[in-house]
C-alpha atoms as a PDB file:
ATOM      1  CA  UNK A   1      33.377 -24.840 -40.959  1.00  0.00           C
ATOM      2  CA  UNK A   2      32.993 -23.208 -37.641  1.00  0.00           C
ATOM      3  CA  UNK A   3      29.771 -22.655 -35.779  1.00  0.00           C
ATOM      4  CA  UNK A   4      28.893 -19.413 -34.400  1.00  0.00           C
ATOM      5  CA  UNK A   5      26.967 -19.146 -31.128  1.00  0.00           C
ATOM      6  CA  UNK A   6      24.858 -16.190 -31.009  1.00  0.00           C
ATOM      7  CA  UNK A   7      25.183 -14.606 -27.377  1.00  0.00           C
ATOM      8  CA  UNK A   8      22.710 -12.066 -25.492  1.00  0.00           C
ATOM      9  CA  UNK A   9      24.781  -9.714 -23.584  1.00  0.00           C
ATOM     10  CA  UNK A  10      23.907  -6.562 -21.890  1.00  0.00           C
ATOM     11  CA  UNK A  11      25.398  -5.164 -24.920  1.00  0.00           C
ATOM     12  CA  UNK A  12      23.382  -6.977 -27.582  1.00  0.00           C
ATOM     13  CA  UNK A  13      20.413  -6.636 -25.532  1.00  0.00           C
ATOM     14  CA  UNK A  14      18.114  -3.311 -25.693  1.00  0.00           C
ATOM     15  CA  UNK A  15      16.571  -2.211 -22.970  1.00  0.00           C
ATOM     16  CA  UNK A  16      12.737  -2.884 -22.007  1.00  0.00           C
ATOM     17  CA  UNK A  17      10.759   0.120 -22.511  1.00  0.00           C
ATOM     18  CA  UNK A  18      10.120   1.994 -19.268  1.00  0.00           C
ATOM     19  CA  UNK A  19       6.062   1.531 -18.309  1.00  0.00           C
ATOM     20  CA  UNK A  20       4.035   4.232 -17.294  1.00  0.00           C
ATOM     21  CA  UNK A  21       4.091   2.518 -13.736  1.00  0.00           C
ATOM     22  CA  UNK A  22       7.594   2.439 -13.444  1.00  0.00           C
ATOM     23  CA  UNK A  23       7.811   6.272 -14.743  1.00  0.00           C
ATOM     24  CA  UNK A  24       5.470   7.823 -12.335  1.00  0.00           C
ATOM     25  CA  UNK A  25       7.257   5.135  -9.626  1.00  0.00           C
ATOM     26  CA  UNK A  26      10.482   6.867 -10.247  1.00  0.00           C
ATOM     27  CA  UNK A  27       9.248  10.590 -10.260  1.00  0.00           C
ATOM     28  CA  UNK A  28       7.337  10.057  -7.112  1.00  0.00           C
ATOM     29  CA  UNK A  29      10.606   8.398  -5.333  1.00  0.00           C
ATOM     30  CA  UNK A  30      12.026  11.734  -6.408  1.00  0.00           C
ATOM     31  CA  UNK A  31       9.517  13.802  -5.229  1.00  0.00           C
ATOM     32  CA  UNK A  32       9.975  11.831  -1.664  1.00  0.00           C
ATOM     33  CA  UNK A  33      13.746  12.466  -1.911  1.00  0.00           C
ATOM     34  CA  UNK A  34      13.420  16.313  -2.853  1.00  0.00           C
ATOM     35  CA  UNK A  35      10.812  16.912   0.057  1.00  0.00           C
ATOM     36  CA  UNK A  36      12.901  15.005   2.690  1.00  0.00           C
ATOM     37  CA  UNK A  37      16.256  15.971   1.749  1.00  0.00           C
ATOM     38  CA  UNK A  38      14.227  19.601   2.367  1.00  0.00           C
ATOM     39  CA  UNK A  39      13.536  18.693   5.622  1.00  0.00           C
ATOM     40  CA  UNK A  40      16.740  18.410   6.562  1.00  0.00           C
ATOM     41  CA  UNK A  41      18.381  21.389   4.866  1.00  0.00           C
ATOM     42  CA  UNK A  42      15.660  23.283   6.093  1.00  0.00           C
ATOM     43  CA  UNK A  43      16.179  22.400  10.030  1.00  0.00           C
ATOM     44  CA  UNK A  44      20.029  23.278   9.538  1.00  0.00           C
ATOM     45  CA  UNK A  45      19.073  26.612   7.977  1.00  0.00           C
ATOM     46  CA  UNK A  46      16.717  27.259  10.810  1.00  0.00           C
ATOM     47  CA  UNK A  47      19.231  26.124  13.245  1.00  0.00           C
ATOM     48  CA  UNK A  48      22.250  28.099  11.606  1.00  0.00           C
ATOM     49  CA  UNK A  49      19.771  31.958  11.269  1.00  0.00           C
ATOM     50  CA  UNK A  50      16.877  31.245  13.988  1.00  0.00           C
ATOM     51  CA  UNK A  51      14.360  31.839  11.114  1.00  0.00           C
ATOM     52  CA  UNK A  52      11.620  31.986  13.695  1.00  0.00           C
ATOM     53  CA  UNK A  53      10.201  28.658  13.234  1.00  0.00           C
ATOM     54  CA  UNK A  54      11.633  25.916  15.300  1.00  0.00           C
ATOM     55  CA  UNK A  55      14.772  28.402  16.396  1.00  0.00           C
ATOM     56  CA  UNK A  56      13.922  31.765  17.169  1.00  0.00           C
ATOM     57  CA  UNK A  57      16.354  34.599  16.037  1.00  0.00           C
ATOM     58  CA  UNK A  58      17.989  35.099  19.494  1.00  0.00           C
ATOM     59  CA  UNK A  59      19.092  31.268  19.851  1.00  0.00           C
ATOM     60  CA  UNK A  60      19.964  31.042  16.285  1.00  0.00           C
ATOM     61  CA  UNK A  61      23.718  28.820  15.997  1.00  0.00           C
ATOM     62  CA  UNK A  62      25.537  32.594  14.228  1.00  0.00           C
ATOM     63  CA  UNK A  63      24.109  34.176  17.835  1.00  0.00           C
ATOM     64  CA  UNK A  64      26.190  31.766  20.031  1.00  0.00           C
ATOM     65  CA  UNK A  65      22.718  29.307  20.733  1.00  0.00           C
ATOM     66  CA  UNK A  66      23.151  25.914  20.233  1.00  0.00           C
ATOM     67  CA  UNK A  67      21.491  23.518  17.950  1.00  0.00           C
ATOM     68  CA  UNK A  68      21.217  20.504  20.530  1.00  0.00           C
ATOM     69  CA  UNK A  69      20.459  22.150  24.152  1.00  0.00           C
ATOM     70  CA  UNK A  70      17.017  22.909  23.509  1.00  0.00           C
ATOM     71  CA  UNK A  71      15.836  20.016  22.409  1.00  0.00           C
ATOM     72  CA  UNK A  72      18.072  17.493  24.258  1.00  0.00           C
ATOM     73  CA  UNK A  73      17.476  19.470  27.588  1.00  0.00           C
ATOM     74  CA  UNK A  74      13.869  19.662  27.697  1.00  0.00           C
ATOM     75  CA  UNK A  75      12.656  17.249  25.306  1.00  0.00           C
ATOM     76  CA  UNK A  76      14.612  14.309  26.436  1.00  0.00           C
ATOM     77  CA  UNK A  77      12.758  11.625  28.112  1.00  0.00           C
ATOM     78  CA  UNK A  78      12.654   7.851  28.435  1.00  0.00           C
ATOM     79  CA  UNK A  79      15.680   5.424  29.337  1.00  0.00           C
ATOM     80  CA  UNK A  80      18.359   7.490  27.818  1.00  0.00           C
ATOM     81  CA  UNK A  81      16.806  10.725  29.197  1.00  0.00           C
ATOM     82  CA  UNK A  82      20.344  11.309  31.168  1.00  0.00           C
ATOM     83  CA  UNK A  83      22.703  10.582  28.222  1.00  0.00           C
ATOM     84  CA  UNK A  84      20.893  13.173  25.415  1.00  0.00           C
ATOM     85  CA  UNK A  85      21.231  15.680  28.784  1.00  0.00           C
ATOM     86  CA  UNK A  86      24.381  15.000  29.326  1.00  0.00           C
ATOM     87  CA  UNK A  87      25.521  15.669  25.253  1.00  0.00           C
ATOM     88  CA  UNK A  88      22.795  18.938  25.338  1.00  0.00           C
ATOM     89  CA  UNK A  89      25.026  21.980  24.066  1.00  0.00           C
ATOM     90  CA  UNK A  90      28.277  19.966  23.780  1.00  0.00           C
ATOM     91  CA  UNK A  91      29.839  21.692  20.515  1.00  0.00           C
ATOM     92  CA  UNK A  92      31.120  18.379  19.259  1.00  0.00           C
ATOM     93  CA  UNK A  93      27.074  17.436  19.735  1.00  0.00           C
ATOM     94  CA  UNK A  94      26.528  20.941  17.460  1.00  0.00           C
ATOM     95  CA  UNK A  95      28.948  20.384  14.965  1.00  0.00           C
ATOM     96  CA  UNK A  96      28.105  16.758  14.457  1.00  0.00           C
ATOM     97  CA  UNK A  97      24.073  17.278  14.014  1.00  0.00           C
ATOM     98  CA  UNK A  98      24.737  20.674  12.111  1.00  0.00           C
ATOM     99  CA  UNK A  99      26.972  18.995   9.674  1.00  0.00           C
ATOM    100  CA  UNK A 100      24.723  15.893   9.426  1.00  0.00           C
ATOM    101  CA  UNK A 101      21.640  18.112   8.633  1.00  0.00           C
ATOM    102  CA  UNK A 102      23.421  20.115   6.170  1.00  0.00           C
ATOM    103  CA  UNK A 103      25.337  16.970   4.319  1.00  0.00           C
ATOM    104  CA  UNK A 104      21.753  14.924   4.106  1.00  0.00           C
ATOM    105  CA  UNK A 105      20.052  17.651   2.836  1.00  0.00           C
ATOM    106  CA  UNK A 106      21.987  18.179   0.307  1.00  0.00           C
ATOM    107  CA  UNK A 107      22.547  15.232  -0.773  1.00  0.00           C
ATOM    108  CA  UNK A 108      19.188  14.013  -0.828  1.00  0.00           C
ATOM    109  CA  UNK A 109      18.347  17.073  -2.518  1.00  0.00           C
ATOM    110  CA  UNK A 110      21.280  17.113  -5.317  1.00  0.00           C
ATOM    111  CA  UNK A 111      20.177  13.125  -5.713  1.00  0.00           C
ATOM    112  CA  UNK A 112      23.437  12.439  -4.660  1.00  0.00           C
ATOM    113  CA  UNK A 113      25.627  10.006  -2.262  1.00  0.00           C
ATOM    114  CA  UNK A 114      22.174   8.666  -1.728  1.00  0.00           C
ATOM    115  CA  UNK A 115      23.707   5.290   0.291  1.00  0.00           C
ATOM    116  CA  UNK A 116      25.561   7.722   2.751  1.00  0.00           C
ATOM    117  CA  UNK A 117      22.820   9.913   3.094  1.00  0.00           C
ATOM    118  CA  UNK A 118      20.184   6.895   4.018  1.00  0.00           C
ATOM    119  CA  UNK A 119      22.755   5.525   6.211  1.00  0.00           C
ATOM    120  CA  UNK A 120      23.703   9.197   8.364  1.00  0.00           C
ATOM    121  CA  UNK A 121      20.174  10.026   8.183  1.00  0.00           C
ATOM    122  CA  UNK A 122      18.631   6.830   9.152  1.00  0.00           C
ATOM    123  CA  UNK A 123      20.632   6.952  11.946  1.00  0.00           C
ATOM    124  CA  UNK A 124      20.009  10.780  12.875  1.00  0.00           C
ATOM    125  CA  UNK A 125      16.316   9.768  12.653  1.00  0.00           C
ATOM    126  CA  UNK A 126      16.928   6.334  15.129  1.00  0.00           C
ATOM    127  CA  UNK A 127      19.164   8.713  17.547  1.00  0.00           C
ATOM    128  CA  UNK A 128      15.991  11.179  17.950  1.00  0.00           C
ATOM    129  CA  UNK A 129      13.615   8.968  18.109  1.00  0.00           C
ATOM    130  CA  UNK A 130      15.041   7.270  21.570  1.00  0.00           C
ATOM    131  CA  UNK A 131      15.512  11.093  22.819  1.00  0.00           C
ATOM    132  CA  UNK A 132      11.894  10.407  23.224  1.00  0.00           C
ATOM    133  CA  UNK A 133      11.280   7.074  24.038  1.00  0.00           C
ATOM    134  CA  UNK A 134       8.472   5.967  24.232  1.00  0.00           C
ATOM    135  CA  UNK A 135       6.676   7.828  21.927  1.00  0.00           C
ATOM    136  CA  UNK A 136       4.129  10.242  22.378  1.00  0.00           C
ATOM    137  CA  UNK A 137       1.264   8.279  20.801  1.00  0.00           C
ATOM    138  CA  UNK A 138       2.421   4.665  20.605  1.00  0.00           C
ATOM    139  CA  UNK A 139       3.900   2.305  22.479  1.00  0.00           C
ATOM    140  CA  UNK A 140       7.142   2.213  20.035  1.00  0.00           C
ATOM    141  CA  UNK A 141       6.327   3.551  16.462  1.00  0.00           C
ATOM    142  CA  UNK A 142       6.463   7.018  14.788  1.00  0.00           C
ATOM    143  CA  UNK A 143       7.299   9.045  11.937  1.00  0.00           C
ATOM    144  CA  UNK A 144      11.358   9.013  12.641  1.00  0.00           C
ATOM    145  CA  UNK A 145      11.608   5.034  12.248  1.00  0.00           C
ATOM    146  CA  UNK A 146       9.124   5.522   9.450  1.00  0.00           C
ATOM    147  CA  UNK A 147      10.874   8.472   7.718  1.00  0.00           C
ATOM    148  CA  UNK A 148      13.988   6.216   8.550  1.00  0.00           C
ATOM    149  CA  UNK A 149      12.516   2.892   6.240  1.00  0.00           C
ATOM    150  CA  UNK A 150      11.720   5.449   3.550  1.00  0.00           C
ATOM    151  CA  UNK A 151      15.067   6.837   3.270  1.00  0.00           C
ATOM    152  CA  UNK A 152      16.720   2.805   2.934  1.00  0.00           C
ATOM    153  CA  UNK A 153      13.805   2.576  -0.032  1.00  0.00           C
ATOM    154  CA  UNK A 154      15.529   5.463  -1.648  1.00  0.00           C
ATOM    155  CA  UNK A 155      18.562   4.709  -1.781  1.00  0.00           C
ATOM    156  CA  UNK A 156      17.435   1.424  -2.664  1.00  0.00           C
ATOM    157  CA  UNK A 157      14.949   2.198  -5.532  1.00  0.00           C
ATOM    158  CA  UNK A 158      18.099   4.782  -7.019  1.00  0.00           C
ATOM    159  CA  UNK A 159      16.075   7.992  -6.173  1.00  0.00           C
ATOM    160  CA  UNK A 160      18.764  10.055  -6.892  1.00  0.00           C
ATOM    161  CA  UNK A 161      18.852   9.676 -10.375  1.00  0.00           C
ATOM    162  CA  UNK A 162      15.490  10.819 -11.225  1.00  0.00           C
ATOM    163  CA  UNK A 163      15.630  14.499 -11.462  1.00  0.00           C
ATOM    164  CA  UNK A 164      18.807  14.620  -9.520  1.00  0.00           C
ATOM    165  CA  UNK A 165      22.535  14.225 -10.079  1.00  0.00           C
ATOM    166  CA  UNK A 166      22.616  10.524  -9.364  1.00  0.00           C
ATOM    167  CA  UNK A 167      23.610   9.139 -12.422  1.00  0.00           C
ATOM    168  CA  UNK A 168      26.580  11.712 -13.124  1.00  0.00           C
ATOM    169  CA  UNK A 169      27.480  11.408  -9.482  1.00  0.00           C
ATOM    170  CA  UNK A 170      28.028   7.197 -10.120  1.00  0.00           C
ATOM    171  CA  UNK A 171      30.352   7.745 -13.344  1.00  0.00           C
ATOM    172  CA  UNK A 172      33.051  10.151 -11.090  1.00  0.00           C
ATOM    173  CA  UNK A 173      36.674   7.799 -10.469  1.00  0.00           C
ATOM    174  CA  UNK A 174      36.591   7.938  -7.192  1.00  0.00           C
ATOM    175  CA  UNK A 175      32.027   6.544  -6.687  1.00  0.00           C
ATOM    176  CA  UNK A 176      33.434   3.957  -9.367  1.00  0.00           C
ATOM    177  CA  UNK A 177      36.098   2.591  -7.155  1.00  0.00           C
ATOM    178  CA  UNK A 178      34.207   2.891  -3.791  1.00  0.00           C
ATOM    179  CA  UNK A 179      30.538   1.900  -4.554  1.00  0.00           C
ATOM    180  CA  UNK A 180      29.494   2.656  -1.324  1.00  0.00           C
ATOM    181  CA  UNK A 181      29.539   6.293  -1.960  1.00  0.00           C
ATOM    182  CA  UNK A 182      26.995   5.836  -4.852  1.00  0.00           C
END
């Protein structure tokens, strides 16, 4: 006679049933991820046309202004004042900030890539922050390392696959072999 040993595997196991808690927890993780992935799109869109309400129609990126001088040029101040005036209109400075808007918006918005897009747009929010060091009403803290720390959470929490494309995005071959890109 042979015993059998019964074993729990993810398999075998069914899932716990989802709370109310963790349901409105997920949806409002979305609801962060929707409205900041905005955010960005919505600067490169500004940037790209010169809607009229950071970038007026005249310096508008399809009219030959550039994304970076304004704000680099005049708003720089702080230790690294020099540096962010040095990069101000550089089209490598365009093209990298354009494209970084554009890519984090989206894929904040689409739900995602969500590790990349935490990553680039932590950073993005780090880089302008120190274009105006110190802040304007602290000694050291304000919303870009905040808005930073919430965009580790969701990528963290899995944002993207509440009322986004995250979970479709992790079964392609290629987010499969290179996790990093979930």
């Amino acid at each position: 006679m042979t015993a059998t040993i019964e074993r729990n595997t993810a398999a075998t196991i069914a899932p716990a049933a989802e709370t109310p808690r963790e349901r409105a927890t997920r949806y409002v993780f979305a609801g962060i991820r929707i409205a900041l992935g905005w955010t960005f799109l919505w600067a490169f869109l500004d940037k790209v046309f010169g809607l009229g309400f950071a970038t007026e129609a005249k310096n508008a990126w399809i009219e030959g202004g550039s994304p970076t001088k304004g704000f680099l040029t005049f708003g720089a101040a702080g230790p690294f004042k020099g540096l962010y005036n040095d990069i101000a209109g550089a089209a490598w400075a365009d093209w990298l900030f354009m494209i970084g808007l554009a890519g984090i918006g989206v894929a904040l918005l689409l739900g995602i890539g969500m590790r990349v897009a935490a990553v680039a747009g932590g950073l993005l929010y780090v880089l302008m922050w120190t274009v105006v060091l110190p802040p304007e009403n602290n000694p050291f803290m304000d919303d870009h390392l905040i808005s930073a720390a919430i965009l580790a959470a969701l990528a963290l929490v899995g944002a993207g696959d509440t009322l986004g494309l995250g979970r479709t995005w992790a079964k392609l071959p290629l987010v499969q072999r290179f996790p990093w890109l979930r």
